[in-house]
N, C-alpha and C. Protein backbone atom coordinates (compact mmCIF):
# COMPACT_ATOMS: atom_id res chain seq x y z
N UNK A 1 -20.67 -19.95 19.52
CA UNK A 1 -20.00 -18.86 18.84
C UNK A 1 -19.10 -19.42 17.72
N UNK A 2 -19.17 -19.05 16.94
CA UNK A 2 -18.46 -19.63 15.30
C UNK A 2 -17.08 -18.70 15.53
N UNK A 3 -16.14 -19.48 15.07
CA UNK A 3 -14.53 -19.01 15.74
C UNK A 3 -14.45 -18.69 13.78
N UNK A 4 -13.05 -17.98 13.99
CA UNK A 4 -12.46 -17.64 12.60
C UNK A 4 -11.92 -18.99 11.98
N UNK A 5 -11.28 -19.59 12.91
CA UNK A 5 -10.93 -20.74 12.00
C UNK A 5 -11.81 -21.54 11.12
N UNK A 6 -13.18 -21.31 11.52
CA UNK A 6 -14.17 -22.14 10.93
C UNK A 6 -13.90 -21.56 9.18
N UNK A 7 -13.75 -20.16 8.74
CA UNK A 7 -13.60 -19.50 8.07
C UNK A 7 -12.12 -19.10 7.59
N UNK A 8 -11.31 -19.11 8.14
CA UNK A 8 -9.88 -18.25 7.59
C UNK A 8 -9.29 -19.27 6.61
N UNK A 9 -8.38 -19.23 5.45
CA UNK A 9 -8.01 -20.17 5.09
C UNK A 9 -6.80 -20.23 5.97
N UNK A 10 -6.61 -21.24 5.69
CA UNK A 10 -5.47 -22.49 6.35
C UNK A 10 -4.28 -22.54 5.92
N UNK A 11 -3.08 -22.36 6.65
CA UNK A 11 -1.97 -23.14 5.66
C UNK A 11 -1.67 -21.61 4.50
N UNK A 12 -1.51 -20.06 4.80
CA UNK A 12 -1.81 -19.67 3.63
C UNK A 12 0.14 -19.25 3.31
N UNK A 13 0.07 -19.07 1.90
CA UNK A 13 1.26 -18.67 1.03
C UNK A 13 1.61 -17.84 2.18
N UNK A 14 2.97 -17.90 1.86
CA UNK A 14 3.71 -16.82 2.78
C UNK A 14 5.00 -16.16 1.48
N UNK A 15 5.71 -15.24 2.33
CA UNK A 15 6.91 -14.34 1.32
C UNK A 15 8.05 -14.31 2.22
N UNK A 16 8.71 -14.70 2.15
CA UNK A 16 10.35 -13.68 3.06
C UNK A 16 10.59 -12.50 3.09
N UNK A 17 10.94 -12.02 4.13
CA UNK A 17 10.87 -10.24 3.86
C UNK A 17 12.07 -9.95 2.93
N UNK A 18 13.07 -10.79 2.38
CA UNK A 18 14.58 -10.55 1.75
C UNK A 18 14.18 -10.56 0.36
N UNK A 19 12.76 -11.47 -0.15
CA UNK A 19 12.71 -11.44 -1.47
C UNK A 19 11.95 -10.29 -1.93
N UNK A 20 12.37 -9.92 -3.52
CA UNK A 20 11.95 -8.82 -4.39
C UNK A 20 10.35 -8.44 -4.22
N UNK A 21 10.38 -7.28 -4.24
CA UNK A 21 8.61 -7.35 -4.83
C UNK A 21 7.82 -7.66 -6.73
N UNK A 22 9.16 -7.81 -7.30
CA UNK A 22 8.77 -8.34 -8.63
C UNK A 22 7.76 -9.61 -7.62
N UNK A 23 8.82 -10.91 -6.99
CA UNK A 23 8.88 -11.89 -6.77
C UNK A 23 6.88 -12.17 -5.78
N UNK A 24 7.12 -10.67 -4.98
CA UNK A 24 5.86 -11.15 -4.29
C UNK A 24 4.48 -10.72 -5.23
N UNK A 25 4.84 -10.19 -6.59
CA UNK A 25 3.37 -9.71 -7.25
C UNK A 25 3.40 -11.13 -8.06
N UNK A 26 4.37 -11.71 -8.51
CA UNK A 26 4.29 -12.91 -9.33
C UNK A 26 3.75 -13.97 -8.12
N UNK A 27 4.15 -14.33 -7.08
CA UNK A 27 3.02 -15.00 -5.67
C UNK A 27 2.04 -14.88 -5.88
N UNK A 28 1.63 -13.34 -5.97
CA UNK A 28 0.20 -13.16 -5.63
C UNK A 28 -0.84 -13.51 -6.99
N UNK A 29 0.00 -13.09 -8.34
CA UNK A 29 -0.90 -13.60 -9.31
C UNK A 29 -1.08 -14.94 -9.67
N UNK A 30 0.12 -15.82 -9.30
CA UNK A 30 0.13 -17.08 -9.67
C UNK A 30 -0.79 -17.71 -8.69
N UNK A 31 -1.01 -17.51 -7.71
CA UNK A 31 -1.96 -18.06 -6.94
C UNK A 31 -3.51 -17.00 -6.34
N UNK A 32 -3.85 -16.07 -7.02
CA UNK A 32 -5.14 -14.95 -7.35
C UNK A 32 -4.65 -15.02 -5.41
N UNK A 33 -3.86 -13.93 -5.05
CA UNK A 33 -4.07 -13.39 -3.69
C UNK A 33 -3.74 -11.94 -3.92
N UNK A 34 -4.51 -11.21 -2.76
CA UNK A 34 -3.82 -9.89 -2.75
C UNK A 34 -3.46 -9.49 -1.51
N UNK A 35 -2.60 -10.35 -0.53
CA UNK A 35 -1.98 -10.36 0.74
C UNK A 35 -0.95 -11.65 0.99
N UNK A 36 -0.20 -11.06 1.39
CA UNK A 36 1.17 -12.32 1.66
C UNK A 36 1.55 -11.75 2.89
N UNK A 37 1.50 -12.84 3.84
CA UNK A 37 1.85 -12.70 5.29
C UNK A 37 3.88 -12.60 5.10
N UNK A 38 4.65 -11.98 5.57
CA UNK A 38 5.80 -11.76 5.48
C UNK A 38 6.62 -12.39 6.91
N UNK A 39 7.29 -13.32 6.00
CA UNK A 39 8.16 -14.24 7.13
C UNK A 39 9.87 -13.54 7.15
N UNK A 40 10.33 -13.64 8.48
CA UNK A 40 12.00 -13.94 8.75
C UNK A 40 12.26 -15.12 9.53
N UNK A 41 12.89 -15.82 9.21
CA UNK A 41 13.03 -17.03 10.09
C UNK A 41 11.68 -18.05 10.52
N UNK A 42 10.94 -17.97 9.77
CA UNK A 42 9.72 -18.84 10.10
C UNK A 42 8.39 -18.06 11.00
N UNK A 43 9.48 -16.74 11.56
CA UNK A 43 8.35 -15.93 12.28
C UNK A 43 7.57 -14.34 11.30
N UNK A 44 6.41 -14.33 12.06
CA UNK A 44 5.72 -13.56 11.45
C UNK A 44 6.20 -11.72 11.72
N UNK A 45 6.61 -10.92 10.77
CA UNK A 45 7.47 -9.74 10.49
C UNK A 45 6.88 -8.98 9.78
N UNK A 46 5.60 -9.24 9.25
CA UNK A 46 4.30 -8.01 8.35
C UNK A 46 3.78 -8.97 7.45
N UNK A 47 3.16 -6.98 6.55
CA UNK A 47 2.52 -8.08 5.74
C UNK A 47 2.21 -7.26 4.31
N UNK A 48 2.08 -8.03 3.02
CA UNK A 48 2.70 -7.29 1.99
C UNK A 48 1.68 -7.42 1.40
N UNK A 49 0.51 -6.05 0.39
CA UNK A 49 -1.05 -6.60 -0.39
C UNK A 49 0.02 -6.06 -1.31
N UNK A 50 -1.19 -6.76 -2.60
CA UNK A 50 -1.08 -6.38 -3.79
C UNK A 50 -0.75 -4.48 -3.65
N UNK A 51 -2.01 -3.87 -2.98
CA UNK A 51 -1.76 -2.63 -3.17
C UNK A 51 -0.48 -2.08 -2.68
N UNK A 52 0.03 -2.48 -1.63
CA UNK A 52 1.41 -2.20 -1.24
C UNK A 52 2.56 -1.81 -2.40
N UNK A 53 2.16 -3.11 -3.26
CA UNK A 53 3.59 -3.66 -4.18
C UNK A 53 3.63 -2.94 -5.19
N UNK A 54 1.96 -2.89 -5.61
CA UNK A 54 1.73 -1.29 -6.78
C UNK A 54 2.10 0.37 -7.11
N UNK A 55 1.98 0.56 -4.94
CA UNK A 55 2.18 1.73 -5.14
C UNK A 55 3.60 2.00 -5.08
N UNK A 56 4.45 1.27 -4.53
CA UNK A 56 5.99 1.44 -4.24
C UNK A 56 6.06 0.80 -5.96
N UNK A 57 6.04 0.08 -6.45
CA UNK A 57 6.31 0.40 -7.99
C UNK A 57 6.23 1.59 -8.93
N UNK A 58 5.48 2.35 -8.48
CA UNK A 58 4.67 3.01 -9.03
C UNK A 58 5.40 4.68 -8.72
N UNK A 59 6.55 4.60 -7.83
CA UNK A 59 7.18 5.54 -7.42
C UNK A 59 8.38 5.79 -8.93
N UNK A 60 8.47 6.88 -9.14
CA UNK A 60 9.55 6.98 -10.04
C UNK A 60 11.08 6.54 -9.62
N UNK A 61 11.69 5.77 -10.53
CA UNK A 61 12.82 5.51 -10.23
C UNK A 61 12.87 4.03 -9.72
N UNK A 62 11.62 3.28 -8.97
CA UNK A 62 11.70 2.07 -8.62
C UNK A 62 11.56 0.85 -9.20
N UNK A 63 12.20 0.15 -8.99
CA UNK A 63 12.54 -1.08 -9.48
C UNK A 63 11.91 -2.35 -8.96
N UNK A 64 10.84 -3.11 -9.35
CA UNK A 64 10.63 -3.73 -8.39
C UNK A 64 11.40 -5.05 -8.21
N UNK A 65 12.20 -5.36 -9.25
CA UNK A 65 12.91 -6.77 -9.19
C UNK A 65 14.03 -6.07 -8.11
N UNK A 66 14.30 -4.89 -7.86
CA UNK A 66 15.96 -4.64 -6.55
C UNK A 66 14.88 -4.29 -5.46
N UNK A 67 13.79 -3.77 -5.31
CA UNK A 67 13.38 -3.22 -3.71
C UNK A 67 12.81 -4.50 -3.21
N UNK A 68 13.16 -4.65 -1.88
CA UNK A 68 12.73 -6.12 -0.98
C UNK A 68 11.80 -5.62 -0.47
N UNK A 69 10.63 -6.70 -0.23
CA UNK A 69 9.97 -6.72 0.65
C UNK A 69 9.64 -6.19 1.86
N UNK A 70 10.78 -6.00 2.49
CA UNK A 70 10.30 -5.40 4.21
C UNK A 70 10.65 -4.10 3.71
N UNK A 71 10.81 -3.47 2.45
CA UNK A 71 10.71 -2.02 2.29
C UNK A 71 9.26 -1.62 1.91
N UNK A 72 8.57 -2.49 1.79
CA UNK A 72 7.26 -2.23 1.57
C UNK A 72 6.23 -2.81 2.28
N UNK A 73 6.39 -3.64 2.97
CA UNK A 73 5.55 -4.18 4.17
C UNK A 73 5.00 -3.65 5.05
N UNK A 74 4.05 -3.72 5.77
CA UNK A 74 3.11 -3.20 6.77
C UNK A 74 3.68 -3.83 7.97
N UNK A 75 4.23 -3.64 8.53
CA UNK A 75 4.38 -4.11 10.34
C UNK A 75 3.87 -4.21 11.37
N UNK A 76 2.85 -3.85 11.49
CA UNK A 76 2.02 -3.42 12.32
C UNK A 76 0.37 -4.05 11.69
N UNK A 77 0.46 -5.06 12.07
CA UNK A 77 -0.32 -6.17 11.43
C UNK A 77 -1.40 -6.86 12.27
N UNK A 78 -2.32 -7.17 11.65
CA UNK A 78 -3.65 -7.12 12.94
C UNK A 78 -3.77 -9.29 13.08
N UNK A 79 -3.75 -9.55 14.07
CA UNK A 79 -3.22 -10.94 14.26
C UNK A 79 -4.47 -11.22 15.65
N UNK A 80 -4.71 -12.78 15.16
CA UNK A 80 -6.11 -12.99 16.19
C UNK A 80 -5.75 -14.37 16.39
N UNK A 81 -5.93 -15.40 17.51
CA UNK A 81 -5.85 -16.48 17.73
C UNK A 81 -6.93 -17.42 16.79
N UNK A 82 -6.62 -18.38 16.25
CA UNK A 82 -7.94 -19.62 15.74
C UNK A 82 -9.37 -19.16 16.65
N UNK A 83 -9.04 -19.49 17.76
CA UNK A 83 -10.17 -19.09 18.54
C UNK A 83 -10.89 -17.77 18.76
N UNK A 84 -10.31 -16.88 18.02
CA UNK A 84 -11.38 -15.40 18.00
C UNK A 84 -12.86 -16.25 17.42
N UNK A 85 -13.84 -15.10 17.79
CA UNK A 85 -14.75 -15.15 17.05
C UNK A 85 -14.74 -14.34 15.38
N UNK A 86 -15.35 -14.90 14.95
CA UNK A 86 -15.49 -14.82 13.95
C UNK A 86 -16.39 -13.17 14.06
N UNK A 87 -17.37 -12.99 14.31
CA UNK A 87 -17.82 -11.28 14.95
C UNK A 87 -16.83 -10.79 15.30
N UNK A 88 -15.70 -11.01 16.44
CA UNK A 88 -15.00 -10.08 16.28
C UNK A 88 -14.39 -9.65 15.29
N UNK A 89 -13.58 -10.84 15.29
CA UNK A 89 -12.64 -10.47 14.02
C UNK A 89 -13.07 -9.51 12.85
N UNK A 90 -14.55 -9.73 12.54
CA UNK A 90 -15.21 -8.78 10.89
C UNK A 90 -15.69 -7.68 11.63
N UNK A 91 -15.81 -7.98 12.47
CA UNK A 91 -16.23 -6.59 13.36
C UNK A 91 -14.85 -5.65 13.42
N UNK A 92 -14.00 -6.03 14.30
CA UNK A 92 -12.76 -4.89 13.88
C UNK A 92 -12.11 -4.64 12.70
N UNK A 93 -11.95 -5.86 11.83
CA UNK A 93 -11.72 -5.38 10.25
C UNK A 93 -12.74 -4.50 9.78
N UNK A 94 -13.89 -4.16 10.08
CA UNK A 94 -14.58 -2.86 9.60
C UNK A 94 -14.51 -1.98 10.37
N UNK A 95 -14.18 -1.55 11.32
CA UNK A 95 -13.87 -0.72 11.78
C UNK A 95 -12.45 -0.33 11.68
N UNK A 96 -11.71 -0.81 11.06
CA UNK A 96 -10.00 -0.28 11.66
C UNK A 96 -10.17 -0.88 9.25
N UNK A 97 -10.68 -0.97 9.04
CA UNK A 97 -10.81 -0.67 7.59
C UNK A 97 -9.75 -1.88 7.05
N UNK A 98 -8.99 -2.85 7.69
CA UNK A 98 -8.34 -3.76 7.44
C UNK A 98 -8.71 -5.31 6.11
N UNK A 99 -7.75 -5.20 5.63
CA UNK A 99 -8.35 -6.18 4.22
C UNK A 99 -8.19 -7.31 4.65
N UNK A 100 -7.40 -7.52 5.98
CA UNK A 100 -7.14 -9.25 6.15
C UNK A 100 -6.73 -9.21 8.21
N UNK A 101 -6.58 -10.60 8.43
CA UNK A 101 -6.72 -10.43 9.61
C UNK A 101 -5.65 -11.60 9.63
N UNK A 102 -4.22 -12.11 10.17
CA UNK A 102 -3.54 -12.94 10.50
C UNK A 102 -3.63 -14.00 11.63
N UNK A 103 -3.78 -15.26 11.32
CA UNK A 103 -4.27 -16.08 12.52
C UNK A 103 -3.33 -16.67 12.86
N UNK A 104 -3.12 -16.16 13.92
CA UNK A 104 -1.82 -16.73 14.41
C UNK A 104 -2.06 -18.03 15.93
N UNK A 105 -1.11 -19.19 16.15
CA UNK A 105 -1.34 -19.86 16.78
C UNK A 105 0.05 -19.98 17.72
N UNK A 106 0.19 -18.86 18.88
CA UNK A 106 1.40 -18.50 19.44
C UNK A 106 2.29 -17.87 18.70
N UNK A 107 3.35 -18.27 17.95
CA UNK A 107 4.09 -17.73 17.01
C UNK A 107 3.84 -18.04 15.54
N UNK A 108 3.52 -18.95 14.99
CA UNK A 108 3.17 -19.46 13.72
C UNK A 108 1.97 -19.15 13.02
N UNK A 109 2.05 -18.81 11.99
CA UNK A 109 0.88 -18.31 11.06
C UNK A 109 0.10 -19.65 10.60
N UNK A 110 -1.15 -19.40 11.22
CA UNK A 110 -1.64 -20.72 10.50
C UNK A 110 -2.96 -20.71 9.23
N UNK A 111 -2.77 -19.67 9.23
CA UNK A 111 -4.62 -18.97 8.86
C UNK A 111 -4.50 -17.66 8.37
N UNK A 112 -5.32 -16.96 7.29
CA UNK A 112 -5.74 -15.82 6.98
C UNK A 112 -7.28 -15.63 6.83
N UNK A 113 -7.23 -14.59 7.08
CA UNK A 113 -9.13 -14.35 6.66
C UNK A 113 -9.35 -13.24 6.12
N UNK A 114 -9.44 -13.26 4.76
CA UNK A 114 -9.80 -11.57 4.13
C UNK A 114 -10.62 -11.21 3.93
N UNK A 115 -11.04 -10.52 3.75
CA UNK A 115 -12.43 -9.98 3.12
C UNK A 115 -13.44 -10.87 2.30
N UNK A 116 -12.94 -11.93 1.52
CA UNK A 116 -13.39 -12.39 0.75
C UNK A 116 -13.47 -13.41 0.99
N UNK A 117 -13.16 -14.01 2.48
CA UNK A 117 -13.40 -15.22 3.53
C UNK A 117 -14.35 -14.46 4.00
N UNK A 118 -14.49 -13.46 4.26
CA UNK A 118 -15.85 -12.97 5.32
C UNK A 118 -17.21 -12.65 4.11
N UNK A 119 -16.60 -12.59 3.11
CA UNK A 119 -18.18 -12.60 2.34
C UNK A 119 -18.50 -14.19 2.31
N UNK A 120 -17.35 -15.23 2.63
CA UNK A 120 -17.78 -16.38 2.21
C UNK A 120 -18.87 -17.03 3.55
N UNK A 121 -18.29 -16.35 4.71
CA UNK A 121 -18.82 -16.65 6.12
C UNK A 121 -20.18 -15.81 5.95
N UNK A 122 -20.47 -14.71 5.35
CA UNK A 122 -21.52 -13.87 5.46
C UNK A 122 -22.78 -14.80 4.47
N UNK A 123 -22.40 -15.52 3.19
CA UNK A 123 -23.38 -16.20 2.46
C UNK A 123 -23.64 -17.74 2.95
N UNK A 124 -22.67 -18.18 3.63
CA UNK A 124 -22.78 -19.23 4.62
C UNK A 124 -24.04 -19.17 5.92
N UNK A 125 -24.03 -18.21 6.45
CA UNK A 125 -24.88 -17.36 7.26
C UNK A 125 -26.51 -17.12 6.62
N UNK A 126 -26.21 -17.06 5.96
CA UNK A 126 -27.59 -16.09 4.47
C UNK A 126 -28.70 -17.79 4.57
C-alpha cells in the first residue's frame, strides 16, 4: 500500500496565526502555494488558502495588512498520519471536496498533500 508520505511534500511553509494576511498572500506568492498550514507555538491551529485571504480581502472596509490570520483561517482542518494511505487520503479529499490534507506526525506538521501532489501521485501511477 503506497502511504501519503511517499507523495505529500515535506517540511512545508508554515504562517503564525498573529501575522497579517497581506503577509500570508506575499508567502504564498513568493513561494507559488495556495495553502499555509497555521502555527501558535509550533503547534498546528488551521489553515489559511489563497482563497481564504481573497475573499476576506475582498470584504468592504478590509484591510489586509491589520486583519490576522486566525481571523481568516479554517480550524477545522483535515490531518492524516505519514502512514495513511495514500487512497485514503484522495479518496476523502474527494469526497469532503478538500484542497489539501495536513500530515501530521503526533503534534508536528511534517507534510502537505494537495491536490496537485495527488495529480503528481496519479501520473506517477499512469
Amino acid at each position: 500500500m503506497t502511504q501519503i508520505r511517499d507523495f505529500m511534500t515535506a517540511c512545508p511553509i508554515t504562517i503564525n496565526r498573529k501575522q497579517t494576511l497581506q503577509q500570508a498572500a506575499e508567502t504564498m506568492q513568493l513561494h507559488g502555494l495556495r495553502h499555509l498550514p497555521v502555527l501558535d507555538g509550533g503547534l498546528l491551529v488551521g489553515l489559511v488558502s489563497d482563497r481564504d485571504v481573497k475573499m476576506v480581502e475582498a470584504l468592504p472596509g478590509v484591510n489586509g495588512a491589520t486583519v490576522l490570520v486566525d481571523e481568516a483561517m479554517t480550524i477545522d482542518v483535515y490531518t492524516v498520519p505519514p502512514t495513511a494511505t495514500l487512497a485514503k487520503v484522495a479518496g476523502a479529499m474527494a469526497e469532503h471536496r478538500y484542497g489539501s490534507a495536513l500530515i501530521v506526525d503526533g503534534e508536528k506538521v511534517v507534510g502537505i498533500f494537495t491536490t496537485v501532489d495527488a495529480m503528481r501521485a496519479l501520473a506517477a501511477r499512469a
